[in-house]
C-alpha atoms as a PDB file:
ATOM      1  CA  UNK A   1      -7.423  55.626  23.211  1.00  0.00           C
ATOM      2  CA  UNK A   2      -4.607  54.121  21.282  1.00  0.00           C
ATOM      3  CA  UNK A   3      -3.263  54.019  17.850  1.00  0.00           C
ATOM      4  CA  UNK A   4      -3.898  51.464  15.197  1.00  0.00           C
ATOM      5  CA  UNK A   5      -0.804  49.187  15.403  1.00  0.00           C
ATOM      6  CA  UNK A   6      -2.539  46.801  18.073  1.00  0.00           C
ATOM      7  CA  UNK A   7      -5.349  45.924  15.324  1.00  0.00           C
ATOM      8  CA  UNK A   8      -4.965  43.038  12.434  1.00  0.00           C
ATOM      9  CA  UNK A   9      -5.608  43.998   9.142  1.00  0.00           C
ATOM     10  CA  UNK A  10      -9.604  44.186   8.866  1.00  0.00           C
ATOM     11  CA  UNK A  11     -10.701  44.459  11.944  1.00  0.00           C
ATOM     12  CA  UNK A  12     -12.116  48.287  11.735  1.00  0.00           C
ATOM     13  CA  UNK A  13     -15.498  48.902  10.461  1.00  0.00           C
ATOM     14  CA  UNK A  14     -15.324  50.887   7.186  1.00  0.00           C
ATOM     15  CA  UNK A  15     -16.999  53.489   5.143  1.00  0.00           C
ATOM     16  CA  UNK A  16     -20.481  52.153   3.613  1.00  0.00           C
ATOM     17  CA  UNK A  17     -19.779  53.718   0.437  1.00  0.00           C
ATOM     18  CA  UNK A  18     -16.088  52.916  -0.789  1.00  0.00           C
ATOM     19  CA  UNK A  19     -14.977  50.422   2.086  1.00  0.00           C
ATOM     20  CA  UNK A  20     -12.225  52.757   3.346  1.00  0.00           C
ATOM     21  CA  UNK A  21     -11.452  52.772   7.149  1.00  0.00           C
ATOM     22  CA  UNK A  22     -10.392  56.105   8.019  1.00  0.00           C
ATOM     23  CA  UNK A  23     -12.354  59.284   9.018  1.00  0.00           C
ATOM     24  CA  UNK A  24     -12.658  62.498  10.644  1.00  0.00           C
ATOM     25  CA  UNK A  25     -14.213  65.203  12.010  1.00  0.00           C
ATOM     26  CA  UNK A  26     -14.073  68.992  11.695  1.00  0.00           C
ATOM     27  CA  UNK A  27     -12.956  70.422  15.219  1.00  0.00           C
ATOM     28  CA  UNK A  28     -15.070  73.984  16.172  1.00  0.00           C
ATOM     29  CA  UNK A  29     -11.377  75.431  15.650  1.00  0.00           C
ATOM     30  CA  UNK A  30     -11.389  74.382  11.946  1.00  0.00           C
ATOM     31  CA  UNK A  31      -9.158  71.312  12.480  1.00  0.00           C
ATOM     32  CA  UNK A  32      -9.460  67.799  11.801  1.00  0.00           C
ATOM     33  CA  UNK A  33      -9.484  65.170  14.175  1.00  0.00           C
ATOM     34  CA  UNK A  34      -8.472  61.603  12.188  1.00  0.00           C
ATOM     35  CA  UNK A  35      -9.168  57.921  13.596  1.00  0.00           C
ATOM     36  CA  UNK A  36     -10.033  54.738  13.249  1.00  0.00           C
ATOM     37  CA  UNK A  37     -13.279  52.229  14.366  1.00  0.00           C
ATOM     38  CA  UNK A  38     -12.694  49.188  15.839  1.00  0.00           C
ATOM     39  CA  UNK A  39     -15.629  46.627  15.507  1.00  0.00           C
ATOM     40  CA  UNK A  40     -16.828  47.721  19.058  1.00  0.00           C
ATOM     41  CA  UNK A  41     -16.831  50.982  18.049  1.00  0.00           C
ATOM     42  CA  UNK A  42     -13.993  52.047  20.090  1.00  0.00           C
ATOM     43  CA  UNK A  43     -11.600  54.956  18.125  1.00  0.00           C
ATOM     44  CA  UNK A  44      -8.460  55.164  17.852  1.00  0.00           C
ATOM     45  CA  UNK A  45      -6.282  58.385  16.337  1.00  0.00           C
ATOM     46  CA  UNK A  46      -4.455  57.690  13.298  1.00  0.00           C
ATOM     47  CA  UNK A  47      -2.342  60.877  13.767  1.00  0.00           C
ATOM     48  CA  UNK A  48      -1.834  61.650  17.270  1.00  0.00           C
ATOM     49  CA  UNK A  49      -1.418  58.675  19.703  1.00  0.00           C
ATOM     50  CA  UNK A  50      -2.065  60.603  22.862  1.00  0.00           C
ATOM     51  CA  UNK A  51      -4.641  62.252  21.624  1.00  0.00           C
ATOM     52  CA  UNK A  52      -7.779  62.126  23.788  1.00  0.00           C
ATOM     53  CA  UNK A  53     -11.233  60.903  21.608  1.00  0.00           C
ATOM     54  CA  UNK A  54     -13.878  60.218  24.468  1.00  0.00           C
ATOM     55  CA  UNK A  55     -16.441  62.651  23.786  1.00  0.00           C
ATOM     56  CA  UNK A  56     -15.657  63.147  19.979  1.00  0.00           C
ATOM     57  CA  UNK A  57     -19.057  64.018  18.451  1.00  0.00           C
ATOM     58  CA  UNK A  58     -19.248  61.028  16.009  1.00  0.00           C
ATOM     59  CA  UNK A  59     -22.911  62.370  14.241  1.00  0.00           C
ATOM     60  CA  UNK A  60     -21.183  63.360  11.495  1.00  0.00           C
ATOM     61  CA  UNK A  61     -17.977  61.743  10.644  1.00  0.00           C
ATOM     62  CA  UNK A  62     -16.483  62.268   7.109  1.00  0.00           C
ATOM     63  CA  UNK A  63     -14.233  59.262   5.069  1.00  0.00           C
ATOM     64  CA  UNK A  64     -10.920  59.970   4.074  1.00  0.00           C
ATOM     65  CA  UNK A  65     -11.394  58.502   0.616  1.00  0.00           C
ATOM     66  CA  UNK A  66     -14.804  59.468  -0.721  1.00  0.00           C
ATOM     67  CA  UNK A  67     -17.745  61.761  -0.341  1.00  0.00           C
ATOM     68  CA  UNK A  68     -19.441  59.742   2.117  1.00  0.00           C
ATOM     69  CA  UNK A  69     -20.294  61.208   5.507  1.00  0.00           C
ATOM     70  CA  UNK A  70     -22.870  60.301   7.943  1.00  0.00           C
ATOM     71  CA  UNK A  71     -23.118  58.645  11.727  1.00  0.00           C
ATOM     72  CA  UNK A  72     -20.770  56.516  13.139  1.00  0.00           C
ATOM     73  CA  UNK A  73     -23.573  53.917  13.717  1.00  0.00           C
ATOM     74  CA  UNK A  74     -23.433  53.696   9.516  1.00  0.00           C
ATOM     75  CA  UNK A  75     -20.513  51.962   9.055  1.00  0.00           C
ATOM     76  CA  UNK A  76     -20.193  48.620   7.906  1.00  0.00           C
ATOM     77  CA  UNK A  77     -17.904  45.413   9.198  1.00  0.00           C
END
C-alpha cells in the first residue's frame, strides 16, 4: 500500500467519536503500526511508505486523537 499524498482532503473514513482520520495498532513487538482508511477500506501508512499492511489485524484499531478504539468496520465517511 501507499502513502496518503494520492488522496484529496476527506476522502478517508474517520474515527466515530472525534472525526479524526488516523489510527493504529499495537504490533506483538510493542510497536505501533500508523495508517490511514480510504473509503474502500484500503490502508495506507502514514509513517512508513513501504511498509507492508495486507494482513494488519484491523479488530482493534486505536485513533490518534481520542479514546476511541474499536473495528475497522466502525468508522464513519
Amino acid at each position: 500500500m501507499s502513502g496518503g499524498a494520492q488522496h484529496r482532503a476527506g476522502a478517508w473514513l474517520k474515527c466515530p467519536q472525534c472525526l479524526n482520520d488516523r489510527f493504529y495498532v499495537m504490533e506483538a513487538g510493542g510497536g505501533h503500526t500508523y495508517f490511514q482508511v480510504d473509503a474502500a477500506g484500503r490502508l495506507f501508512t502514514t509513517r512508513h511508505p513501504r511498509k507492508e499492511l495486507s494482513g494488519l489485524d484491523t479488530s482493534d484499531i486505536h485513533c490518534t486523537a481520542c479514546g476511541w478504539r474499536g473495528a475497522l468496520k466502525k468508522l464513519v465517511p
